[in-house]
PDB file of N, CA and C in Angstrom:
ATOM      1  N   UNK A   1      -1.959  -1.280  14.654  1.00  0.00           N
ATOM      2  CA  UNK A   1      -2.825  -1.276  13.494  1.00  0.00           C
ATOM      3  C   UNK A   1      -4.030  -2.167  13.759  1.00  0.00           C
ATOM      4  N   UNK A   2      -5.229  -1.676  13.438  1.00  0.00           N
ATOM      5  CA  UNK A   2      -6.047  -2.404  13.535  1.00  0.00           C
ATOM      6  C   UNK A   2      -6.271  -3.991  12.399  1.00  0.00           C
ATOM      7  N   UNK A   3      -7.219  -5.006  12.495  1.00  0.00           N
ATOM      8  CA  UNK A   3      -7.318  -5.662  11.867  1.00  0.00           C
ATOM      9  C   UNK A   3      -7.880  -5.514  10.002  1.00  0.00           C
ATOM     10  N   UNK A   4      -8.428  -4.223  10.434  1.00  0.00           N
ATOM     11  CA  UNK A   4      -8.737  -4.446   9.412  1.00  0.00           C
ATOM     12  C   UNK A   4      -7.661  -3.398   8.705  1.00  0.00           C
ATOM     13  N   UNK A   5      -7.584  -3.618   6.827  1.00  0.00           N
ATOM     14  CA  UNK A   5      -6.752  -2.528   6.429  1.00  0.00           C
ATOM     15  C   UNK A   5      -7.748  -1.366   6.301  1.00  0.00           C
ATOM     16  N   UNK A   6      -7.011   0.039   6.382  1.00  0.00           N
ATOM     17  CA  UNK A   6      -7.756   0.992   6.606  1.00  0.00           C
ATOM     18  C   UNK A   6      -7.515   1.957   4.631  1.00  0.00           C
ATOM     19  N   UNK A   7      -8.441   3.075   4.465  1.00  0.00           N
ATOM     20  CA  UNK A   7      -8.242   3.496   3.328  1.00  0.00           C
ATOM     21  C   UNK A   7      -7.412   4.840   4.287  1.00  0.00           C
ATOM     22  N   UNK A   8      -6.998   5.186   2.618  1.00  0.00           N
ATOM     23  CA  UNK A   8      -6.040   6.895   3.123  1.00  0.00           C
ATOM     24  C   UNK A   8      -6.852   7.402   1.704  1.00  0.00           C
ATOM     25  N   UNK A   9      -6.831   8.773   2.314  1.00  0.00           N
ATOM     26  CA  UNK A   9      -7.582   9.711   1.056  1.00  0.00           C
ATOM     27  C   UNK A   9      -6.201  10.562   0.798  1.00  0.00           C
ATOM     28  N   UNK A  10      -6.351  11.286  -0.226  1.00  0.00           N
ATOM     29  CA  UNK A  10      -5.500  12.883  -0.441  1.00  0.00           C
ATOM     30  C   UNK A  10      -5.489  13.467   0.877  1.00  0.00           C
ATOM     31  N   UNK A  11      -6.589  13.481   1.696  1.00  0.00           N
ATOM     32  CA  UNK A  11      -6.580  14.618   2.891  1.00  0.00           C
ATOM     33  C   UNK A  11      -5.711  13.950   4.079  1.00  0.00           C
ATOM     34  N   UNK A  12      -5.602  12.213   4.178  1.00  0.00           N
ATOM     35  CA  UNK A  12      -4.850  11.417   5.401  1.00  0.00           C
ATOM     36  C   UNK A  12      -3.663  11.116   4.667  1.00  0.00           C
ATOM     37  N   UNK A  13      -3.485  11.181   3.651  1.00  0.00           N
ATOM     38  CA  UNK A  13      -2.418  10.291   3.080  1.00  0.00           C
ATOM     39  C   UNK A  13      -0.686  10.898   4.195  1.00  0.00           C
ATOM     40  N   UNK A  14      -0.687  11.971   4.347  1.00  0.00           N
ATOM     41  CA  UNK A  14       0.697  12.740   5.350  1.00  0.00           C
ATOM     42  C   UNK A  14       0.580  12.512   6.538  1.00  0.00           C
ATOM     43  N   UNK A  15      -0.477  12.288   6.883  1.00  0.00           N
ATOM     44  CA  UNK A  15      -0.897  11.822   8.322  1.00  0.00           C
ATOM     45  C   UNK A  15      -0.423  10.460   8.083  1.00  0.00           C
ATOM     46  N   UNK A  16      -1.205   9.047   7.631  1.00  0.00           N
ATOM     47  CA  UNK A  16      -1.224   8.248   7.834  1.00  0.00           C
ATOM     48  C   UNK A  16       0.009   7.068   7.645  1.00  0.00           C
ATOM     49  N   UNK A  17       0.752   8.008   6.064  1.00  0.00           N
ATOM     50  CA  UNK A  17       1.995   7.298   5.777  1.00  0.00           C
ATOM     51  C   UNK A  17       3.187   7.917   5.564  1.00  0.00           C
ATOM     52  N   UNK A  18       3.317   9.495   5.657  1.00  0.00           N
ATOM     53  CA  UNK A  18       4.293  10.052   5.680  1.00  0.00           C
ATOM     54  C   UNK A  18       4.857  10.040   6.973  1.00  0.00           C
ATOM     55  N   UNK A  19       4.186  10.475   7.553  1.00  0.00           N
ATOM     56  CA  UNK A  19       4.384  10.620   9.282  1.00  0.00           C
ATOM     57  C   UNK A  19       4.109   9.196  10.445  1.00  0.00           C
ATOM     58  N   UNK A  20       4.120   8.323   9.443  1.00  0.00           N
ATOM     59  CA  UNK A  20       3.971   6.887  10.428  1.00  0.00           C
ATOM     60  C   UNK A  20       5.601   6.673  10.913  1.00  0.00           C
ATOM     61  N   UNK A  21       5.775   5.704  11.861  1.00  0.00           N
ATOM     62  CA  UNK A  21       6.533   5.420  12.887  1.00  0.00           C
ATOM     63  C   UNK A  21       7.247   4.189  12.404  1.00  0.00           C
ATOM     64  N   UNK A  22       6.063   3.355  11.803  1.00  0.00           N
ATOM     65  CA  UNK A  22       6.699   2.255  11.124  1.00  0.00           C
ATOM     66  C   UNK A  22       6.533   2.250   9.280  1.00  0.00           C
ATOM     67  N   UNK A  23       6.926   1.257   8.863  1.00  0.00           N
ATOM     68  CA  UNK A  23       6.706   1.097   7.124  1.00  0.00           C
ATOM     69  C   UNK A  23       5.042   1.329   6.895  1.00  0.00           C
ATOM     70  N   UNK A  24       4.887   1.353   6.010  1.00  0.00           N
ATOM     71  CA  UNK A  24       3.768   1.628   5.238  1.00  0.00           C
ATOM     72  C   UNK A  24       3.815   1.006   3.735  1.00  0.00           C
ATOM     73  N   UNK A  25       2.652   0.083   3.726  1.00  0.00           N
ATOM     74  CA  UNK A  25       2.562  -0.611   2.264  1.00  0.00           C
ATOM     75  C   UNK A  25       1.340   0.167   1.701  1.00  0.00           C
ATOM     76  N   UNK A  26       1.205   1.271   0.718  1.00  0.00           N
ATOM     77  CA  UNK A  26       0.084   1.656   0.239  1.00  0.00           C
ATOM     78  C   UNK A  26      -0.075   0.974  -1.040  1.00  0.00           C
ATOM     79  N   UNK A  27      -1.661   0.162  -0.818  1.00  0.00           N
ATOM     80  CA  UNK A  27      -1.962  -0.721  -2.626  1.00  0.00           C
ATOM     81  C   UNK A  27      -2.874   0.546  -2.928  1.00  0.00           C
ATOM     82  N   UNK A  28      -2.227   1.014  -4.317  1.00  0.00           N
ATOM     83  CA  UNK A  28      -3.343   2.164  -5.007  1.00  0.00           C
ATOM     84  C   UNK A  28      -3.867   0.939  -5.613  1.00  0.00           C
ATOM     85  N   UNK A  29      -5.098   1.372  -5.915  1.00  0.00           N
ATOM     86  CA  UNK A  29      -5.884   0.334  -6.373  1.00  0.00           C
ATOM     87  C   UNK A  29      -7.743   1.452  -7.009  1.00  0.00           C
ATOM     88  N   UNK A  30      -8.404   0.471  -7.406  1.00  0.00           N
ATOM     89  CA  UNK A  30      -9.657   0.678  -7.743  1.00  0.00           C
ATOM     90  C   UNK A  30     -10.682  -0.249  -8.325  1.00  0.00           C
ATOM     91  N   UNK A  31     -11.647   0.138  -7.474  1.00  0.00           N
ATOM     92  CA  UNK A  31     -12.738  -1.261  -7.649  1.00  0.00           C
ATOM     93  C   UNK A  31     -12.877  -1.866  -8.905  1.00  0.00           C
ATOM     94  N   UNK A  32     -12.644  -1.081 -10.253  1.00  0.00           N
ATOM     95  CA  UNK A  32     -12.994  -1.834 -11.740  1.00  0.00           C
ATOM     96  C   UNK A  32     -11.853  -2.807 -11.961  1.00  0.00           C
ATOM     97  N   UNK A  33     -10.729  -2.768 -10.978  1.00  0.00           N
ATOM     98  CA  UNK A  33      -9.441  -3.369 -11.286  1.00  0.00           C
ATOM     99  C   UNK A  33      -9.432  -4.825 -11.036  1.00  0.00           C
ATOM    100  N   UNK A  34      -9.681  -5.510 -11.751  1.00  0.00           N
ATOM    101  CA  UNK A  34      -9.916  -7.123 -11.612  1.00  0.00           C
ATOM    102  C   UNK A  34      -8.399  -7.372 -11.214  1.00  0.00           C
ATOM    103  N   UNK A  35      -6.692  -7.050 -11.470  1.00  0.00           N
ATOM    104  CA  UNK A  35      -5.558  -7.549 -10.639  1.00  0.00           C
ATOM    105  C   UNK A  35      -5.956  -7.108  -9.482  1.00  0.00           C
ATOM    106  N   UNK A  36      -6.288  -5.701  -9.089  1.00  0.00           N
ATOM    107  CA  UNK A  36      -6.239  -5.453  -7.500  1.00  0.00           C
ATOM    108  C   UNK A  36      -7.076  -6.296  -7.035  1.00  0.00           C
ATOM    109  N   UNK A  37      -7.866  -6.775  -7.393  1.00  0.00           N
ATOM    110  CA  UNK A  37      -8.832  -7.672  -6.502  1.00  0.00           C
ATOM    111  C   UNK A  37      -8.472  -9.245  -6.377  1.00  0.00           C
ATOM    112  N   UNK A  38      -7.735  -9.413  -7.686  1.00  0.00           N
ATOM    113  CA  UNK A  38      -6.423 -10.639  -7.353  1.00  0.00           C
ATOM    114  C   UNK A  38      -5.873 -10.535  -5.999  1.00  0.00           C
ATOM    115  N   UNK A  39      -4.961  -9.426  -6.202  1.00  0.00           N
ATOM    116  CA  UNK A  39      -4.021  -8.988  -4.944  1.00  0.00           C
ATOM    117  C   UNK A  39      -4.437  -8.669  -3.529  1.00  0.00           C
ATOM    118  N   UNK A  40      -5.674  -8.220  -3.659  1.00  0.00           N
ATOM    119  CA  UNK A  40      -6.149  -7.483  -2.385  1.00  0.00           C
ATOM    120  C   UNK A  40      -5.880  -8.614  -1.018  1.00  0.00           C
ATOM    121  N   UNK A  41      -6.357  -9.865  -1.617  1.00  0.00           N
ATOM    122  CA  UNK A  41      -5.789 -10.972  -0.274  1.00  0.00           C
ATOM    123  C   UNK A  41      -4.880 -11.114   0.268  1.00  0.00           C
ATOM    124  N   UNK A  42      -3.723 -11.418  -0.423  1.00  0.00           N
ATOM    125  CA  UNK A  42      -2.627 -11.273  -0.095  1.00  0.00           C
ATOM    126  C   UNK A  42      -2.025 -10.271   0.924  1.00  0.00           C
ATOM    127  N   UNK A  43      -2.331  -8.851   0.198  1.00  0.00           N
ATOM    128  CA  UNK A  43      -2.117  -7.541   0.697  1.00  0.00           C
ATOM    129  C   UNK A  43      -3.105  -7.832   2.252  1.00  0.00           C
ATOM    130  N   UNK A  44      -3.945  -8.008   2.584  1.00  0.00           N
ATOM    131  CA  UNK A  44      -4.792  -7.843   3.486  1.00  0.00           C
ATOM    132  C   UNK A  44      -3.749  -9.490   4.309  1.00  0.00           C
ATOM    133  N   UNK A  45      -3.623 -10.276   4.018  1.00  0.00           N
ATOM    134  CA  UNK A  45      -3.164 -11.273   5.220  1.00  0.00           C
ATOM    135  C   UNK A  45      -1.897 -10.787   5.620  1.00  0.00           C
ATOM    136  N   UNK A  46      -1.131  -9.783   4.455  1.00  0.00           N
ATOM    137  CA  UNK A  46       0.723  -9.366   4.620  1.00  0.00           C
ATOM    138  C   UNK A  46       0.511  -8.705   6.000  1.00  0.00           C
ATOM    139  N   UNK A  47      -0.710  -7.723   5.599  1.00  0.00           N
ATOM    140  CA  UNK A  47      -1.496  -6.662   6.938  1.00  0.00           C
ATOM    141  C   UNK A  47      -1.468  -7.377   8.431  1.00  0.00           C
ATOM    142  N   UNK A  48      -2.082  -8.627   8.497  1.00  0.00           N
ATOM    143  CA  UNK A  48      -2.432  -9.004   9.622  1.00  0.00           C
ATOM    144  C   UNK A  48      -1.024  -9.831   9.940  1.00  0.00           C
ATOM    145  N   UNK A  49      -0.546 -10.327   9.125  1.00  0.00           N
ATOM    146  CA  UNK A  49       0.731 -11.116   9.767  1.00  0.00           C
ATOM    147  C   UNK A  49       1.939 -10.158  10.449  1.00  0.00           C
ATOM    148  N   UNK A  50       2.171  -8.791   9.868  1.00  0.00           N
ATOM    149  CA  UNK A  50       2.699  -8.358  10.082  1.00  0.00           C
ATOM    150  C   UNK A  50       2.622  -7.058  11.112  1.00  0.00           C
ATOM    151  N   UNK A  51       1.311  -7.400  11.617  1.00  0.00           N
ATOM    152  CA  UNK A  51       0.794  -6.158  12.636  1.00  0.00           C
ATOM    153  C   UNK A  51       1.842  -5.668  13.545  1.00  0.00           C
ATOM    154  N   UNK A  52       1.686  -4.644  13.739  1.00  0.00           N
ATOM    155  CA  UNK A  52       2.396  -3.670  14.670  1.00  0.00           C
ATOM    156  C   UNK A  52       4.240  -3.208  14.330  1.00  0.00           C
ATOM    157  N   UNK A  53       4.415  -3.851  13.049  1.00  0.00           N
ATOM    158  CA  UNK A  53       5.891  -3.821  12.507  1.00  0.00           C
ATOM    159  C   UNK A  53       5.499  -3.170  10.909  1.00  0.00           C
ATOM    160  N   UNK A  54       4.285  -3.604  10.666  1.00  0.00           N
ATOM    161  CA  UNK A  54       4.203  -2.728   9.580  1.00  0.00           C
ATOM    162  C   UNK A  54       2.533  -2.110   9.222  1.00  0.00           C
ATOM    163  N   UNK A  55       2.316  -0.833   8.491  1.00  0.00           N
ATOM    164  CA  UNK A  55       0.904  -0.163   8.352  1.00  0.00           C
ATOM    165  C   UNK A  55       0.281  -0.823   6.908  1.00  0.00           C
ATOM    166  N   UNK A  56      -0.550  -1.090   6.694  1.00  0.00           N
ATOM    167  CA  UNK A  56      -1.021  -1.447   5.387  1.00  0.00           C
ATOM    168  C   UNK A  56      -2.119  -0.774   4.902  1.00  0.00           C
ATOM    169  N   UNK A  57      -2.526  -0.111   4.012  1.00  0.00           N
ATOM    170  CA  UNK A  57      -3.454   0.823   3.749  1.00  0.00           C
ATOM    171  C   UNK A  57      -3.727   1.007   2.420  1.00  0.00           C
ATOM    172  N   UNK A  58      -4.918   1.288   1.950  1.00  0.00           N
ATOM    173  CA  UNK A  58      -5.592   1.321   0.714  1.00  0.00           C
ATOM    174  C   UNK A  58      -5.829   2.462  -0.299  1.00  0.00           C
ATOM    175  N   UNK A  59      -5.172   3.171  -1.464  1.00  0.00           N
ATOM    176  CA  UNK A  59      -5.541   4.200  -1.736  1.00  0.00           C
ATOM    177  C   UNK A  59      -6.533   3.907  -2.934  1.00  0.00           C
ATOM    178  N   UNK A  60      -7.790   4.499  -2.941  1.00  0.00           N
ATOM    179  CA  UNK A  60      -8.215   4.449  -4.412  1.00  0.00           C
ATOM    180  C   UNK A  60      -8.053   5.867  -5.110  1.00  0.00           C
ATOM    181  N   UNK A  61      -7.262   5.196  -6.575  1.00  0.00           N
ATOM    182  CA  UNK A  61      -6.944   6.026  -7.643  1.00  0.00           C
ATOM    183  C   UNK A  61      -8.113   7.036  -8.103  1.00  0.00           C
ATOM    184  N   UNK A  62      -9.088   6.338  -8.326  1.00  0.00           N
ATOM    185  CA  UNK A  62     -10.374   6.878  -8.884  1.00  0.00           C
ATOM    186  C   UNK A  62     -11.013   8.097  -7.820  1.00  0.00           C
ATOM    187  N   UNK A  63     -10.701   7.803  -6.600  1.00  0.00           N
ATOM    188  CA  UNK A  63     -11.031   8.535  -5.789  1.00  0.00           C
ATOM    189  C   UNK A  63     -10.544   9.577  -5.117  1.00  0.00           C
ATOM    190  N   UNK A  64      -8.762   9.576  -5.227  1.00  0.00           N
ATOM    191  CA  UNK A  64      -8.049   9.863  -4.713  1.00  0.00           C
ATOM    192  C   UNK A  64      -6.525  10.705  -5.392  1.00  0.00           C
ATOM    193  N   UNK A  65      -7.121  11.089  -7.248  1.00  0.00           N
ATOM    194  CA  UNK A  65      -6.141  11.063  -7.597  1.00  0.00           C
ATOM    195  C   UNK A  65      -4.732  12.338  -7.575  1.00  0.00           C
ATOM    196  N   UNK A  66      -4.951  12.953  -6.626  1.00  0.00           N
ATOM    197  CA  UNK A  66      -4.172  14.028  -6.158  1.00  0.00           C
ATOM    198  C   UNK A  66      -2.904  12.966  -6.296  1.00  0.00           C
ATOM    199  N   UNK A  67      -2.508  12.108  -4.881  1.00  0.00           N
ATOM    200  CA  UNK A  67      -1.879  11.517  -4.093  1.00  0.00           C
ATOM    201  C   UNK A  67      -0.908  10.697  -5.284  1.00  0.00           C
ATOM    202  N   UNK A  68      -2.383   9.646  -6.065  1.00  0.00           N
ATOM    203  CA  UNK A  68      -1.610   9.137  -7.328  1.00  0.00           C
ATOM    204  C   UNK A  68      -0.881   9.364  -8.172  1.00  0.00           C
ATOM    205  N   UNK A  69      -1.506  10.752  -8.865  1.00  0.00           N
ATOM    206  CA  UNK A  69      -1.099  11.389  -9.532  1.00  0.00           C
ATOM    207  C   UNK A  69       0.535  12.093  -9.069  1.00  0.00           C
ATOM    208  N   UNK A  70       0.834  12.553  -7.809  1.00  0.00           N
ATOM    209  CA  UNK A  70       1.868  12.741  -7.115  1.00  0.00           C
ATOM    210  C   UNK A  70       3.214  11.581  -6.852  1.00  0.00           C
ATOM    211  N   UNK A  71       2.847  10.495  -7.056  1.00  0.00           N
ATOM    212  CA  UNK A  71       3.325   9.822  -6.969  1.00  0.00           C
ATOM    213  C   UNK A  71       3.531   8.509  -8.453  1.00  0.00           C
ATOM    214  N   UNK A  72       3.522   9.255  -9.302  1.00  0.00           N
ATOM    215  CA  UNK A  72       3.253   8.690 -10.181  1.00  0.00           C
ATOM    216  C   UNK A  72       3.018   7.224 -10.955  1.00  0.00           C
ATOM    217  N   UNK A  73       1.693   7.507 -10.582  1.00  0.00           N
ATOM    218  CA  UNK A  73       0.965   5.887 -10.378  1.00  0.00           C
ATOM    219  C   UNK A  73       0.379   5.845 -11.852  1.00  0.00           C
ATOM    220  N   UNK A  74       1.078   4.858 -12.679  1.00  0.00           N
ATOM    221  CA  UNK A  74       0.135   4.807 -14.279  1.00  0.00           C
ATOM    222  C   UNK A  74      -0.609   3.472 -14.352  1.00  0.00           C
ATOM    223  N   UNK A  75       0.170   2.679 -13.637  1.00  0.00           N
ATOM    224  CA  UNK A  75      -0.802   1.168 -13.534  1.00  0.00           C
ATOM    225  C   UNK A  75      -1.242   1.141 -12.456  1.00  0.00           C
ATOM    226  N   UNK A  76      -2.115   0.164 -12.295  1.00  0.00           N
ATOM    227  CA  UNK A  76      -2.398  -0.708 -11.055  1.00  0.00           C
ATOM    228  C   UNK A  76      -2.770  -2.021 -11.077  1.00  0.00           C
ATOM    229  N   UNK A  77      -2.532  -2.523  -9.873  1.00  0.00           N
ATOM    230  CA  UNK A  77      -2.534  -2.142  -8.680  1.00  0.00           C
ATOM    231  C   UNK A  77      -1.237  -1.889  -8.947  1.00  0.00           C
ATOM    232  N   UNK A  78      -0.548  -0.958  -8.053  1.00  0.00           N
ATOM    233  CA  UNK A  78       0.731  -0.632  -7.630  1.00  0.00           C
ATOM    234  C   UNK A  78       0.855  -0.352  -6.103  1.00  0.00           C
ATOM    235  N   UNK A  79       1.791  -1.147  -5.593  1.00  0.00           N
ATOM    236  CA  UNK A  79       2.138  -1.235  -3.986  1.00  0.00           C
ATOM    237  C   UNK A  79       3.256  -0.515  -3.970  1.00  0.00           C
ATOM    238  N   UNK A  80       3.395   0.359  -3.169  1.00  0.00           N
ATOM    239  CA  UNK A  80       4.746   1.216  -2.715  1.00  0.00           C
ATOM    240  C   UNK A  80       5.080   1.055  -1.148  1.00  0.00           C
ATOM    241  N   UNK A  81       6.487   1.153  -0.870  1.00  0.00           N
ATOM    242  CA  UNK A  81       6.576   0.844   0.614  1.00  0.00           C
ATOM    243  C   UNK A  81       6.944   2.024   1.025  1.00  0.00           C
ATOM    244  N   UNK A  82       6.305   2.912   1.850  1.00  0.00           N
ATOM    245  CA  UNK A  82       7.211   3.824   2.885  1.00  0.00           C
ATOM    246  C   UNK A  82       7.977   3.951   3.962  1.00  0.00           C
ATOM    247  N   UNK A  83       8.948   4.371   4.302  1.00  0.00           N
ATOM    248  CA  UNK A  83       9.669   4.672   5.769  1.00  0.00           C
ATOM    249  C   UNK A  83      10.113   5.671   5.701  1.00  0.00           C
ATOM    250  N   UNK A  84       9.808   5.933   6.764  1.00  0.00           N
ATOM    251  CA  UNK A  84      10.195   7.820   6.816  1.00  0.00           C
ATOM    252  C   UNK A  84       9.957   8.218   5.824  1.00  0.00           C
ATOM    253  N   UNK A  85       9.051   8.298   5.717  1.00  0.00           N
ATOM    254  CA  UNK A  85       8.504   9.434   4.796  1.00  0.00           C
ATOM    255  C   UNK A  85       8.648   9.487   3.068  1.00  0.00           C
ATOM    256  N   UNK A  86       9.245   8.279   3.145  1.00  0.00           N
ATOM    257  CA  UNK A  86      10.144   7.909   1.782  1.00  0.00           C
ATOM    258  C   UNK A  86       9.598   6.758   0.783  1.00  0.00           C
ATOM    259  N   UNK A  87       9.580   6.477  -0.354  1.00  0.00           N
ATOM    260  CA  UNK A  87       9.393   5.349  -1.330  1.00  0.00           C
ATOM    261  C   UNK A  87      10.847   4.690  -0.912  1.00  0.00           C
ATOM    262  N   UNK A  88      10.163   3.187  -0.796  1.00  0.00           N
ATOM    263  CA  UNK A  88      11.748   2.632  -0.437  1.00  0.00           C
ATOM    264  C   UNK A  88      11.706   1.289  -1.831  1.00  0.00           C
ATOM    265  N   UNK A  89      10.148   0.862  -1.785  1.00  0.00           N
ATOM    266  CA  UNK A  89      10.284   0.179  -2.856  1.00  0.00           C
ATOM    267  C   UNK A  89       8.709   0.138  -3.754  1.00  0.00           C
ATOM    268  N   UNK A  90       8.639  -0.110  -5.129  1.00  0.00           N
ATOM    269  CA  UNK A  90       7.672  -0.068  -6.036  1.00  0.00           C
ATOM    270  C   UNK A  90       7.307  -1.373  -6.359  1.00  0.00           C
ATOM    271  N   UNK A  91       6.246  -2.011  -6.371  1.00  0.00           N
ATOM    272  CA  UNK A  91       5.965  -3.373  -6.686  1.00  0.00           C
ATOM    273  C   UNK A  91       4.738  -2.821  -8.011  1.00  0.00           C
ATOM    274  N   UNK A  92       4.543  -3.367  -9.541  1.00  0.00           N
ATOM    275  CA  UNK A  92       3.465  -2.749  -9.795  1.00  0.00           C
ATOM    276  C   UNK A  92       3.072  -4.053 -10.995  1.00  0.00           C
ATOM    277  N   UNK A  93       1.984  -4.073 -10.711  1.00  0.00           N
ATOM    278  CA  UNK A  93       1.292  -5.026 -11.332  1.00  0.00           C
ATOM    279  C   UNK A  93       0.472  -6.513  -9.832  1.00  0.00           C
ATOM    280  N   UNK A  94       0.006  -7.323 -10.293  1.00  0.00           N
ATOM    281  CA  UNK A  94      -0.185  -8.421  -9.172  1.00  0.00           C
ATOM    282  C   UNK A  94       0.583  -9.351  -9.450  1.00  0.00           C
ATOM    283  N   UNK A  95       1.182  -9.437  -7.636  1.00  0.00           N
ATOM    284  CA  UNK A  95       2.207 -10.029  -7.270  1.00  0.00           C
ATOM    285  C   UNK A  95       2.106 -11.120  -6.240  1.00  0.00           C
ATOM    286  N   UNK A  96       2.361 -12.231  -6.509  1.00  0.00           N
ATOM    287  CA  UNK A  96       2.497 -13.338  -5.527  1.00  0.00           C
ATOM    288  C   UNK A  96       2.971 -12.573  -4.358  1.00  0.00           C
ATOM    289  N   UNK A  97       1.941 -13.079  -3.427  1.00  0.00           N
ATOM    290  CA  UNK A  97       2.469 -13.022  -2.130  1.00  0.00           C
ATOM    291  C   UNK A  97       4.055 -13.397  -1.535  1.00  0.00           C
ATOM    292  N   UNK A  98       4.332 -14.232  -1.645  1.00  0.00           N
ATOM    293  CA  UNK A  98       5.948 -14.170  -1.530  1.00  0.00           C
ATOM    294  C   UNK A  98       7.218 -12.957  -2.009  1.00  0.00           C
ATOM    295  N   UNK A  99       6.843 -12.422  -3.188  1.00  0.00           N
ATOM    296  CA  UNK A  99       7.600 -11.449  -3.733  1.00  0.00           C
ATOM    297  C   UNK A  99       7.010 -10.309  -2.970  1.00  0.00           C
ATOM    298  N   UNK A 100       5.578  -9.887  -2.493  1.00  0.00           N
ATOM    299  CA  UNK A 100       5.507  -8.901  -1.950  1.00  0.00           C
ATOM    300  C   UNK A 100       6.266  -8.745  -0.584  1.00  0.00           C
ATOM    301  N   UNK A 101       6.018 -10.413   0.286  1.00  0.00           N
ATOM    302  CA  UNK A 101       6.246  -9.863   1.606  1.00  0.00           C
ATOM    303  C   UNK A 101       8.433 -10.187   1.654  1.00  0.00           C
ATOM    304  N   UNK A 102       8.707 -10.675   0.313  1.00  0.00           N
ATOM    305  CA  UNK A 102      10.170 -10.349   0.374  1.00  0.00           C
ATOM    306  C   UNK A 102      10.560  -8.797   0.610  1.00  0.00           C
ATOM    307  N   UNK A 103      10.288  -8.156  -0.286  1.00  0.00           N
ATOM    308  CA  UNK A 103      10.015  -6.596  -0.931  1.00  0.00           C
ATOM    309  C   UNK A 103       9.914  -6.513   0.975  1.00  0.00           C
ATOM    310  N   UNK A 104       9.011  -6.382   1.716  1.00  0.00           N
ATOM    311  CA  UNK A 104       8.482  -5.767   2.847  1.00  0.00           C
ATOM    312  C   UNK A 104       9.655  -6.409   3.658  1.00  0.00           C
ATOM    313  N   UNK A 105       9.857  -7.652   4.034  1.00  0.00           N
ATOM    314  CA  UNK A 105      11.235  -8.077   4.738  1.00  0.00           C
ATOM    315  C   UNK A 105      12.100  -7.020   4.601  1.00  0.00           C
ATOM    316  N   UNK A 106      12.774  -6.528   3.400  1.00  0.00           N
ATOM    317  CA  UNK A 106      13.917  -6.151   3.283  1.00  0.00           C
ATOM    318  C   UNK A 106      14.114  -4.822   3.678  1.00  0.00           C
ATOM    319  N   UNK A 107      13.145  -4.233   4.528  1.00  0.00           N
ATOM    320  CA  UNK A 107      12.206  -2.748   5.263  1.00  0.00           C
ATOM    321  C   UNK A 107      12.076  -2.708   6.838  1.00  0.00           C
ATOM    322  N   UNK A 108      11.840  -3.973   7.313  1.00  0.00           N
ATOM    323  CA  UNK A 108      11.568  -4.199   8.723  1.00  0.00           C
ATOM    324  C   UNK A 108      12.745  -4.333   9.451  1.00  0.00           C
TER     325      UNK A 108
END
């Protein structure tokens, strides 16, 4: 994974986190969202600490809402974890960093 976190649209989202190799933390999120922008740090250092054991990636709702909507996203921010292809866990609202990267421990 690169350093930086990357976005997924409707069109990457099966590519990028269904079909990944390792976990996947997707924050749906959107720029008017004053929690996601709480959270976004956190989410972005979980990213770099945890490189190459886990994917971290960005969906915006506003932009993106096929995916959301599919997954039924009513708040945000909301973090979901994937493996294989799967929801393994739902985090929703902003969350101390500690409770997120517990949530992600219990995946790796």
């Amino acid at each position: 994974m690169a350093e930086e976190i990357s976005d997924v649209t409707d069109d990457t989202f099966e590519e990028e986190v269904l079909k990944s190799e390792i976990p996947v933390l997707v924050d749906f999120w959107a720029g008017w969202c004053a929690p996601c922008l709480m959270v976004a740090p956190a989410v972005e250092s979980l990213g770099r600490n945890y490189q190459g054991k886990l994917k971290v990636v960005k969906l915006d709702v506003d932009k993106n809402n096929k995916t959301a909507s599919a997954y039924g996203i009513m708040s945000i921010p909301s973090l979901l974890l994937f493996k294989d292809g799967d929801v393994k866990e739902t985090i929703i609202g902003a969350q101390p960093k500690e409770n997120i990267e517990n949530v992600i421990k219990r995946h790796l």
